[in-house]
Protein backbone atom coordinates (compact mmCIF):
# COMPACT_ATOMS: atom_id res chain seq x y z
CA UNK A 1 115.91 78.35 102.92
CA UNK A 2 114.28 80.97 100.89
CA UNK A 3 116.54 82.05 98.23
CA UNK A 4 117.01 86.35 97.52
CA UNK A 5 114.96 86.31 94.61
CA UNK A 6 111.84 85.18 96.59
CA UNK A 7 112.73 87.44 99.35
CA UNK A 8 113.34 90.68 96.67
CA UNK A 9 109.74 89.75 95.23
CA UNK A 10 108.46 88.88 98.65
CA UNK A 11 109.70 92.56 99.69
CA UNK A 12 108.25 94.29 96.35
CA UNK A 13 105.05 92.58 96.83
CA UNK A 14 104.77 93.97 100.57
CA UNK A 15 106.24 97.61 99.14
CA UNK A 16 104.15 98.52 96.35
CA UNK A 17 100.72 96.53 97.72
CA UNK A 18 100.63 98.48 100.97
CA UNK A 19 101.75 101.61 99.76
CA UNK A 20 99.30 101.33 96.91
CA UNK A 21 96.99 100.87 99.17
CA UNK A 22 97.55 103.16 101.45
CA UNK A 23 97.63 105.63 98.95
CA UNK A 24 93.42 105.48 98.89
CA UNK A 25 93.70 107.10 102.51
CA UNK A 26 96.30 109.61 101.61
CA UNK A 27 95.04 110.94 97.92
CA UNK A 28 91.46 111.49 99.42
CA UNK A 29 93.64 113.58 102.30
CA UNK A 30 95.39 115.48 99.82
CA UNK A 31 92.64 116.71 98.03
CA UNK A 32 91.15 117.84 101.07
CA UNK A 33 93.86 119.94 101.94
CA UNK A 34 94.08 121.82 98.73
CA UNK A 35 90.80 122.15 98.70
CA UNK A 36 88.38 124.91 99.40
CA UNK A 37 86.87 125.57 102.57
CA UNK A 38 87.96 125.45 106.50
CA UNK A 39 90.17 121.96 106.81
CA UNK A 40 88.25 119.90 108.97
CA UNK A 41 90.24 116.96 110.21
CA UNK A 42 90.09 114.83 113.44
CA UNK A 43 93.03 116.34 116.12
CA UNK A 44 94.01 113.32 118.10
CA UNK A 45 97.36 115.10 119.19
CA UNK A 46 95.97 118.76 119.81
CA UNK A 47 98.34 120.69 117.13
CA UNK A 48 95.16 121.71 115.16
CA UNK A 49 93.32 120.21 112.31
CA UNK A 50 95.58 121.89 109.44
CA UNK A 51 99.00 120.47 111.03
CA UNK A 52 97.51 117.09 111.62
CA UNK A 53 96.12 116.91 108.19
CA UNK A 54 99.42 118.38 106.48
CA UNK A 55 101.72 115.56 109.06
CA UNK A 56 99.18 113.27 107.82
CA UNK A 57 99.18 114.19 103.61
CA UNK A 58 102.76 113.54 104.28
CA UNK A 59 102.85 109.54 105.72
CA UNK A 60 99.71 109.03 103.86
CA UNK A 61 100.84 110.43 100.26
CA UNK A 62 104.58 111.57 99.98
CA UNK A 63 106.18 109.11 102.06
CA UNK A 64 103.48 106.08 100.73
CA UNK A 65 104.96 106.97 97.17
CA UNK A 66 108.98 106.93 98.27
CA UNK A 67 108.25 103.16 99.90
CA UNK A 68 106.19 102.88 96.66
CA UNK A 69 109.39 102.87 94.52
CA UNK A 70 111.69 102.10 96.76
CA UNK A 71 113.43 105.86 97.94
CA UNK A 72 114.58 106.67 100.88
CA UNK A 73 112.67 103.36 102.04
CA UNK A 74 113.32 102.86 105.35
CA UNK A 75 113.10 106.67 106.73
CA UNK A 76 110.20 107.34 104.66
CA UNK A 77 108.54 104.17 106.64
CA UNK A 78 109.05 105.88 109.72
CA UNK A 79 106.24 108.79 109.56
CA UNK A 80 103.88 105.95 108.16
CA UNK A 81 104.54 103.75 111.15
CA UNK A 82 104.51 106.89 113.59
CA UNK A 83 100.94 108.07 111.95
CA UNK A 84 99.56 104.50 112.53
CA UNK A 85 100.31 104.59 115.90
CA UNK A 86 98.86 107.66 116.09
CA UNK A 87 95.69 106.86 114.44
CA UNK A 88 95.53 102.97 116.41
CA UNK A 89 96.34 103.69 119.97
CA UNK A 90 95.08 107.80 120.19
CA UNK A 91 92.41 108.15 117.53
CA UNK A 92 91.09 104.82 117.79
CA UNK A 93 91.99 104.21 121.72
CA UNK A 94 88.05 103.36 122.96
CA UNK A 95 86.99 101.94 119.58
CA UNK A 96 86.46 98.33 118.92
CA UNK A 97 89.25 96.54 117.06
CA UNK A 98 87.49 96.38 113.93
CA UNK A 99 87.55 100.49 114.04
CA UNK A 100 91.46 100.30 114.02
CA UNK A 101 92.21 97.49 112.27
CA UNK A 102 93.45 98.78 109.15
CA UNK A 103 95.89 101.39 110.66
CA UNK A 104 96.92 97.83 113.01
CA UNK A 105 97.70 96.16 109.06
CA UNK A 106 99.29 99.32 107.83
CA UNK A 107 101.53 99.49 111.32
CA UNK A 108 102.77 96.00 110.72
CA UNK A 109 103.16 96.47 106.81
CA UNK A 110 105.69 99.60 107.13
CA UNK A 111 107.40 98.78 109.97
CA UNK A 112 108.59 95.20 108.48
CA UNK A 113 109.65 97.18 105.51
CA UNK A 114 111.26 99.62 107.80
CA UNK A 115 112.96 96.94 109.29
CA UNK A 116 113.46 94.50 106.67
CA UNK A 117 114.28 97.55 103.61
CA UNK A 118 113.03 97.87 99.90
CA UNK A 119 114.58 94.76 98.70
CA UNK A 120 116.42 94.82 95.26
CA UNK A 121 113.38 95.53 93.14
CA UNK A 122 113.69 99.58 94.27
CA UNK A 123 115.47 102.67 93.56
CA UNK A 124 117.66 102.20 96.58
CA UNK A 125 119.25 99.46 94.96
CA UNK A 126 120.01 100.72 91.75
């Protein structure tokens, strides 16, 4: 049996490593939206490109940076997991696996922490 403080570490690890890295989709994302110019973003829902791209800034940057450090962990999880659906099985639908792989790892990365929480190593917990 594992004991708490591998499975607090085990959770930070998981936390701040996918968030981090999920945070090199969503920075690139926010830029582009305060940026100049028309907002040209892919519209796999049909709400337009600016909605998509602000519902998108927000899984991608503001809620990766609440799982980040632990706030609001598990509902901030959600709109990740709900974009990476998005992007896996609409976006992505008639590409090969290898085209939606990474929202696949993402999917599975926020919705254990979803499920499983921040672990003690997060504001939650303190």
């Amino acid at each position: 049996m594992k004991s708490s403080l591998q499975n607090d570490i085990g959770l930070a690890i998981l936390r701040i490593g996918g968030s981090g890295l999920l945070l090199t989709h969503g920075i690139p994302k926010l830029q582009r939206l305060f940026g100049e110019g028309p907002i040209e973003c892919a519209d796999p829902i049909g709400i337009g490109a600016a909605p998509t791209l602000f519902l998108a800034v927000f899984a991608e940057f503001l809620c990766a940076v609440l799982v980040l450090i632990g706030f609001k962990t598990r509902w901030a999880a959600a709109p990740i997991v709900v974009t990476m659906l998005v992007a896996a099985l609409i976006q992505h639908a008639a590409d090969p696996i290898g085209a939606k792989e990474k929202s696949l790892l993402f999917l599975i990365i926020f919705l254990a922490i979803m499920l499983l929480g921040p672990g003690s190593y997060s504001v939650d917990k303190k």
